[in-house]
Protein backbone atom coordinates (compact mmCIF):
# COMPACT_ATOMS: atom_id res chain seq x y z
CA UNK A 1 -220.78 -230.17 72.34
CA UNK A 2 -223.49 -227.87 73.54
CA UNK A 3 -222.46 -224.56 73.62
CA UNK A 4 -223.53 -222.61 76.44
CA UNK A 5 -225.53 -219.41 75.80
CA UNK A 6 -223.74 -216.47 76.55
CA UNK A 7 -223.20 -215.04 80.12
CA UNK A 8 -225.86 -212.14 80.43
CA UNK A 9 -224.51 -208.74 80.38
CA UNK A 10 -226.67 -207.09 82.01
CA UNK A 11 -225.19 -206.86 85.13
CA UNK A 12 -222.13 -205.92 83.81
CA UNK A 13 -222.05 -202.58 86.12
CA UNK A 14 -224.00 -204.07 89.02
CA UNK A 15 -224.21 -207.64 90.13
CA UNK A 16 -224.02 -209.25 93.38
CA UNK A 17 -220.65 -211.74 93.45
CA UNK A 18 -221.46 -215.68 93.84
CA UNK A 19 -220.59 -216.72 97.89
CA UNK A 20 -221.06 -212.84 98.93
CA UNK A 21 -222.59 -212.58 102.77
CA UNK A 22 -225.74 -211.04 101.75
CA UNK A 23 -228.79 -211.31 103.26
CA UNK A 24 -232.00 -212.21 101.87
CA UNK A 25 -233.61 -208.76 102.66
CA UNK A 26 -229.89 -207.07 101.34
CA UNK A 27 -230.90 -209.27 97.96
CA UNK A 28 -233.63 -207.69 97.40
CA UNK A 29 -232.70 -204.07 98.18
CA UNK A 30 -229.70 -204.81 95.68
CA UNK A 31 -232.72 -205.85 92.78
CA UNK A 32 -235.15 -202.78 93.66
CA UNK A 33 -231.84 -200.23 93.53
CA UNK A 34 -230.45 -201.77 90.30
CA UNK A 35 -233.56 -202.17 88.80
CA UNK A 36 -233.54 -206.06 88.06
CA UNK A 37 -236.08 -208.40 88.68
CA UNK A 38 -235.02 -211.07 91.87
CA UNK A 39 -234.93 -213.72 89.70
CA UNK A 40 -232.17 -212.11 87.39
CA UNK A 41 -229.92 -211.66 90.39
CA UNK A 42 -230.47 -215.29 91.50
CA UNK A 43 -229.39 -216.42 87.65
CA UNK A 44 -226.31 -213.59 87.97
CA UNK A 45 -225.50 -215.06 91.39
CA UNK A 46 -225.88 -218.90 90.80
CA UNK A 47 -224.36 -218.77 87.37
CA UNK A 48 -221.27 -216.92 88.80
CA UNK A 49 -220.95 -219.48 91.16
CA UNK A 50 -220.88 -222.65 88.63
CA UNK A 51 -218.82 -220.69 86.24
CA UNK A 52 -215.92 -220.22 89.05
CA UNK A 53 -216.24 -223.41 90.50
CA UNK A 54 -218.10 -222.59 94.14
CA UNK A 55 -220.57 -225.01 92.54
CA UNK A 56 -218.04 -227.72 91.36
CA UNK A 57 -218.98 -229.31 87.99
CA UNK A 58 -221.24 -232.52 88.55
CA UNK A 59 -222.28 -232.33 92.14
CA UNK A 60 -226.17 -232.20 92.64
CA UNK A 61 -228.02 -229.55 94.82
CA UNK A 62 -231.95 -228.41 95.74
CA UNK A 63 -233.61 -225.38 95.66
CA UNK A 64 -233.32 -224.71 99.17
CA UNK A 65 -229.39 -225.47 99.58
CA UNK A 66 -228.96 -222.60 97.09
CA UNK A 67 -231.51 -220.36 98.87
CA UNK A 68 -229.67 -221.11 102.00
CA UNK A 69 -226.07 -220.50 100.43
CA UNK A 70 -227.02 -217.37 98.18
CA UNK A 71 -229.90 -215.53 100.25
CA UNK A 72 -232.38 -215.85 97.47
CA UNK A 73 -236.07 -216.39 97.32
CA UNK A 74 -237.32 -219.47 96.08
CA UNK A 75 -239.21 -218.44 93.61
CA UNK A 76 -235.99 -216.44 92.56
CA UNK A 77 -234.55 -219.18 92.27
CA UNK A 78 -237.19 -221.72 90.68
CA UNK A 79 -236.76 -219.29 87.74
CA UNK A 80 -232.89 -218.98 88.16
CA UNK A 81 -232.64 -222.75 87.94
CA UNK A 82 -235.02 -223.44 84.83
CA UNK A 83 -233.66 -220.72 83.04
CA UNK A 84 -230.10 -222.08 83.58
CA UNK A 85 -231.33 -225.79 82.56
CA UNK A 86 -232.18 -224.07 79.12
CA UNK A 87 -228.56 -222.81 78.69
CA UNK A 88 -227.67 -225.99 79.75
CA UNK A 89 -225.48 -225.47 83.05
CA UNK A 90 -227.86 -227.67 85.37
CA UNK A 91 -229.54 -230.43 84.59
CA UNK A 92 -232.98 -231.35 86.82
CA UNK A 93 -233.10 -234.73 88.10
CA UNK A 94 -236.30 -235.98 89.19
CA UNK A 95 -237.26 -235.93 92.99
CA UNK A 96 -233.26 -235.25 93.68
CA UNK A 97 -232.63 -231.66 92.04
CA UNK A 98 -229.98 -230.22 89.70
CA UNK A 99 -226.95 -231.43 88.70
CA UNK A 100 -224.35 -228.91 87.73
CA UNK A 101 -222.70 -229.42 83.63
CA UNK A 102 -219.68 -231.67 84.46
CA UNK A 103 -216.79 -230.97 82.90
CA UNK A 104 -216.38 -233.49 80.23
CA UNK A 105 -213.27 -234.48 77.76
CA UNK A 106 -215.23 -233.27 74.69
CA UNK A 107 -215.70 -229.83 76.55
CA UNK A 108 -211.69 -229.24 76.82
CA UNK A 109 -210.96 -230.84 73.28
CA UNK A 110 -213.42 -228.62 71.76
CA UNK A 111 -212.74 -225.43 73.28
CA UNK A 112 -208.84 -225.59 72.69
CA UNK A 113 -209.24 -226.47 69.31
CA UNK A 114 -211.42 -223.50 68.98
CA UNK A 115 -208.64 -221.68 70.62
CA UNK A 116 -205.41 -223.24 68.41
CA UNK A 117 -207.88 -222.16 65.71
CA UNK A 118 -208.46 -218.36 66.55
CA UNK A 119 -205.50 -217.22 68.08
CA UNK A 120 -203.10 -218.46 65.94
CA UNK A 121 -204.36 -216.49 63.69
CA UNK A 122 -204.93 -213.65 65.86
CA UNK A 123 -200.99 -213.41 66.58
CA UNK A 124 -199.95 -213.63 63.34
CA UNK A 125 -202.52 -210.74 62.14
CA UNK A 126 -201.30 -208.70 65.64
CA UNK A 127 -197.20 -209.44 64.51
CA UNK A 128 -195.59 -206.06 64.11
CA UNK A 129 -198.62 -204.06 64.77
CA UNK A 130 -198.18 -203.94 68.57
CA UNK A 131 -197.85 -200.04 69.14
CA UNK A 132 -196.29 -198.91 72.29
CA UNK A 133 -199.45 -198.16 74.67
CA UNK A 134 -200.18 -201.69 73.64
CA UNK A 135 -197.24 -203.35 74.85
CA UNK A 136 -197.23 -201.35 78.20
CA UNK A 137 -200.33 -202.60 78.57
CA UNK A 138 -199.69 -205.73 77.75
CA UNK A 139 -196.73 -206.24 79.97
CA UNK A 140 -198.95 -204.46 82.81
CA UNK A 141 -201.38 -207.40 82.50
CA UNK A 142 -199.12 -210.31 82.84
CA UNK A 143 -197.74 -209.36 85.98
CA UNK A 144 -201.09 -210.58 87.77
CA UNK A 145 -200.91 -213.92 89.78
CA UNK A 146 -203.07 -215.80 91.77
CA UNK A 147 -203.85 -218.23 94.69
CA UNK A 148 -205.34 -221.77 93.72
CA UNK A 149 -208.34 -222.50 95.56
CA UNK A 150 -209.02 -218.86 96.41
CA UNK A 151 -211.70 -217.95 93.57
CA UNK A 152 -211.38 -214.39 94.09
CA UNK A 153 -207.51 -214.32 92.64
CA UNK A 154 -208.35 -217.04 90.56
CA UNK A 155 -211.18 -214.84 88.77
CA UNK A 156 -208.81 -211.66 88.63
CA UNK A 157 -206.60 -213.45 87.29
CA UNK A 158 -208.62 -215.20 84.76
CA UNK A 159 -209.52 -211.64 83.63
CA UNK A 160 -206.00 -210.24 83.39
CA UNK A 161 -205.37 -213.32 81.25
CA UNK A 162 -208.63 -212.57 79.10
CA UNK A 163 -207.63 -208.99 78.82
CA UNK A 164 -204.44 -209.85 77.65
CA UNK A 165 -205.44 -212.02 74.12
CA UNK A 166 -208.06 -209.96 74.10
CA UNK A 167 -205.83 -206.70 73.57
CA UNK A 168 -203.61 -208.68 71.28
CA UNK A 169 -206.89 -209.46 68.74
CA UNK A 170 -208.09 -205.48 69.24
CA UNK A 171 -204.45 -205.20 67.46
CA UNK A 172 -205.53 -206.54 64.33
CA UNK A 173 -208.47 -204.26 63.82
CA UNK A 174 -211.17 -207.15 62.99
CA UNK A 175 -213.62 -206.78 65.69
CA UNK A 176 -215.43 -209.97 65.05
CA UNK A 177 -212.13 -211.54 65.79
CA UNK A 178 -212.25 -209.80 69.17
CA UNK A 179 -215.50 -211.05 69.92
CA UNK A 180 -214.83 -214.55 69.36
CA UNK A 181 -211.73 -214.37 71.25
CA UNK A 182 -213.80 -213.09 73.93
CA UNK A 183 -217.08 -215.50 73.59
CA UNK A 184 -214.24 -218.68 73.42
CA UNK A 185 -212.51 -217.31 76.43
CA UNK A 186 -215.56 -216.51 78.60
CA UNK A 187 -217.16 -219.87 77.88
CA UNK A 188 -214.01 -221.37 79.03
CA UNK A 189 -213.85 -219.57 82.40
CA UNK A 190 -215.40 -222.72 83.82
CA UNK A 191 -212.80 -225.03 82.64
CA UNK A 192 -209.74 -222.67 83.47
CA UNK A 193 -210.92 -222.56 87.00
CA UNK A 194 -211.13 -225.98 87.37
CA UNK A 195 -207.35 -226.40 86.02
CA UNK A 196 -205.86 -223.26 87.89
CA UNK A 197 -206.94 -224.72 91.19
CA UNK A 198 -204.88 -228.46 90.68
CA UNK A 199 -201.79 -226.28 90.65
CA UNK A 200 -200.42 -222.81 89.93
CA UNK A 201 -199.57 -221.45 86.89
CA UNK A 202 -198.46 -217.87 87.43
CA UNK A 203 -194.92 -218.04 86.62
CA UNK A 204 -195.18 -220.21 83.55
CA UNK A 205 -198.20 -218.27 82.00
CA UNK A 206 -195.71 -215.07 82.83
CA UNK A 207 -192.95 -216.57 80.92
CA UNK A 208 -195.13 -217.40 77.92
CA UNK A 209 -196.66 -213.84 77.80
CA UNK A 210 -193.95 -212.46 78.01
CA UNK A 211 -192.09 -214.13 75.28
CA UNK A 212 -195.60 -213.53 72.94
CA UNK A 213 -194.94 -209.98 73.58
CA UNK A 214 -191.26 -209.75 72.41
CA UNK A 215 -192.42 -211.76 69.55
CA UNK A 216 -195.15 -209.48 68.23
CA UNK A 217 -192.47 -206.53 69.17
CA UNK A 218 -190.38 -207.76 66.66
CA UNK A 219 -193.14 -208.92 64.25
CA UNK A 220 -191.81 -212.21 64.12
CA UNK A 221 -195.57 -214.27 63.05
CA UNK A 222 -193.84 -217.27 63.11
CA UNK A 223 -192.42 -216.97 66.68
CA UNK A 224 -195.94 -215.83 67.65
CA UNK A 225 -197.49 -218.56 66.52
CA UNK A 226 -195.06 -221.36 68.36
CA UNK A 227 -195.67 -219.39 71.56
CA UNK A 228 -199.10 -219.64 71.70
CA UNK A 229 -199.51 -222.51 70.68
CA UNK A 230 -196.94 -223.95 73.53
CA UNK A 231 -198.86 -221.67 75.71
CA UNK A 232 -201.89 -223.51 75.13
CA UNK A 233 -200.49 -227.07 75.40
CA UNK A 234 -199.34 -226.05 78.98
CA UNK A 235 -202.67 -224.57 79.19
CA UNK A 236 -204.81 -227.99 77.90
CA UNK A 237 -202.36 -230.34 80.11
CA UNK A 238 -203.29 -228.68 83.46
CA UNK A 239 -206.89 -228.72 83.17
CA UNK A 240 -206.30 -232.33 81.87
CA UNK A 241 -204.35 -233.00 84.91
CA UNK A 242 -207.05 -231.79 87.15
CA UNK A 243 -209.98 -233.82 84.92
CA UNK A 244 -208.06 -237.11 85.14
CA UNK A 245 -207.86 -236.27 89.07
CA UNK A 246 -211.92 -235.72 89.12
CA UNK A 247 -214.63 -238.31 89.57
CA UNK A 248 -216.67 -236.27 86.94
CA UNK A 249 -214.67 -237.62 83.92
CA UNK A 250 -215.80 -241.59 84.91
CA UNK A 251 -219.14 -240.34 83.52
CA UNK A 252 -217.42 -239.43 79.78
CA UNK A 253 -217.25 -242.12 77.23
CA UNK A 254 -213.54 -241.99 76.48
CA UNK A 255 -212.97 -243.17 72.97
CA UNK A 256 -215.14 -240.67 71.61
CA UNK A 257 -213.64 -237.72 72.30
CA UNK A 258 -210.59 -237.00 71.06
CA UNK A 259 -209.72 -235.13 67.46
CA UNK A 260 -208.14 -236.93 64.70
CA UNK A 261 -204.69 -237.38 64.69
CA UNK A 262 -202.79 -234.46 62.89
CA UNK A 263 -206.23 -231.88 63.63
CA UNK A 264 -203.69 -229.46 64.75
CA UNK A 265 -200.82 -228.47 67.84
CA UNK A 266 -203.49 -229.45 70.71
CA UNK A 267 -204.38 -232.70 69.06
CA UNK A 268 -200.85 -233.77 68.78
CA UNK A 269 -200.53 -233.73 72.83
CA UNK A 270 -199.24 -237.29 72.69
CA UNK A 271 -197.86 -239.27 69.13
CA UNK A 272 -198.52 -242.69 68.27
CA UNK A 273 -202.43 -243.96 68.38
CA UNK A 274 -204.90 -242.31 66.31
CA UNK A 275 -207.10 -239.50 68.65
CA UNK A 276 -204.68 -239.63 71.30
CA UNK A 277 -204.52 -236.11 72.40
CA UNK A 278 -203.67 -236.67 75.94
CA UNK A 279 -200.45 -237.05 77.54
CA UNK A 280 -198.69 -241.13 77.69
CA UNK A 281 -199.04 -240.75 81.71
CA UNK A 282 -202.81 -240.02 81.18
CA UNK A 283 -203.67 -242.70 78.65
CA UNK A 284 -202.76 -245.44 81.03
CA UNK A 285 -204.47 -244.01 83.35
CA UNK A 286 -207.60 -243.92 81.38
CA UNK A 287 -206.93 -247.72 80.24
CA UNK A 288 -207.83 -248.38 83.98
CA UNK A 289 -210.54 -246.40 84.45
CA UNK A 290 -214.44 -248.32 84.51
């Protein structure tokens, strides 16, 4: 799998929000105040907008549907575009457009295992060194919910839930573990929204947080470890519900993307046939797909 450059940061303080009603000429004030080029709030805008799912994963659009959508200039965008065809988020398709990055089976695989791989360790390192602040904010955090379909909650939400395993990693002390909890989660954003809209979450994702909290209280590693990994099983299964529901995963060759049997928690999502890391209900569904 590809993996996508990193989300620029510098707009980190100011940046226009993908599907906000600005106007063309508001655009451009917003550039010449912040001091960023037009074509950097076009790439800030447009990539916002794929990585929350206004621009669902697959579908193909023009130059001037975005310009109309967005507000931006077209040579804004031109540049927007090709620079996000580098990072490989669109994909130019001659005489038709772009086509936004579908979503693909090797995208989810990948990025959980990544996940299983990290923050199992991260919990275990964090066990027993949760201080007080910590847990307050902690619990603080995983109160947030969300509305599926409404991106705005959706992306609050998604950043409560960052902020949370991201706080648990600062607990360990090893910053580069912080980062690549950070750099897995952000690239995942995508993928997350995609899942979090098929159905809601907010209760179960409280449930597990909160038991990961007690756990690290008590500096129980090994009760740590189980939760998150159960966490991200429930986590894996809803954005595979939503895939198997999506049109985008006819274009994925199948039998090449699962892990190994026995690769770890997430690859073990189903027992029996080698690589079978999806649910029983969704292998028969993929036995009938094209």
């Amino acid at each position: 799998m590809r993996k996508l450059a990193r989300q620029p940061t510098q707009f980190s303080q100011k940046r226009p929000k993908a599907g906000d009603a600005l106007t063309a000429k508001t655009k451009e004030g917003v550039a010449k105040q912040s001091g960023f080029r037009q074509s950097d709030v076009a790439l800030q805008t447009i990539w916002r907008a794929i990585a929350r799912c206004e621009l669902m994963p697959g579908i193909m659009v023009s130059e001037a549907d975005l310009e109309r959508r967005f507000g931006l200039k077209r040579a804004a965008t031109r540049s927007a575009l090709e620079r996000l065809s580098v990072y490989g988020l669109v994909h130019p398709v001659h005489r038709r457009g772009y086509q936004i990055k579908p979503i693909t089976l090797r995208d989810v695989n990948d990025l959980y295992q990544m996940r299983e791989i990290v923050e199992r360790a991260a919990v275990r390192l964090a066990a027993g060194r949760v201080d007080e602040v910590s847990l307050r904010r902690l619990d603080r955090v995983c109160t947030e919910s969300y509305t599926p379909y409404d991106r705005g909650s959706e992306e609050r939400f998604l950043l409560a839930n960052s902020e949370f395993h991201i706080l648990i990693a600062a607990t360990t002390g090893n910053d580069r573990l912080v980062a690549t909890v950070r750099d897995i989660l952000q690239e995942m954003e995508r993928i997350l929204h995609f899942g979090l809209a098929f159905r809601n979450r907010t209760e179960e994702m409280r449930h597990e947080h909160e038991a990961l909290i007690t756990a690290l209280a008590r500096g129980d590693a090994d009760g740590a470890e189980k939760v998150i990994c159960e966490e991200l099983v429930s986590s894996k299964t809803m954005v595979m519900d939503a895939l198997m529901s999506s049109p985008s995963l006819l274009d994925v060759n199948i039998m090449n993307v699962f892990p190994k049997e026995g690769t770890g928690v997430l690859g073990g999502l189903a027992s029996g046939k080698r690589g079978s890391s999806l649910p029983a209900s969704h292998r028969k569904r993929v036995r009938h797909l094209p």
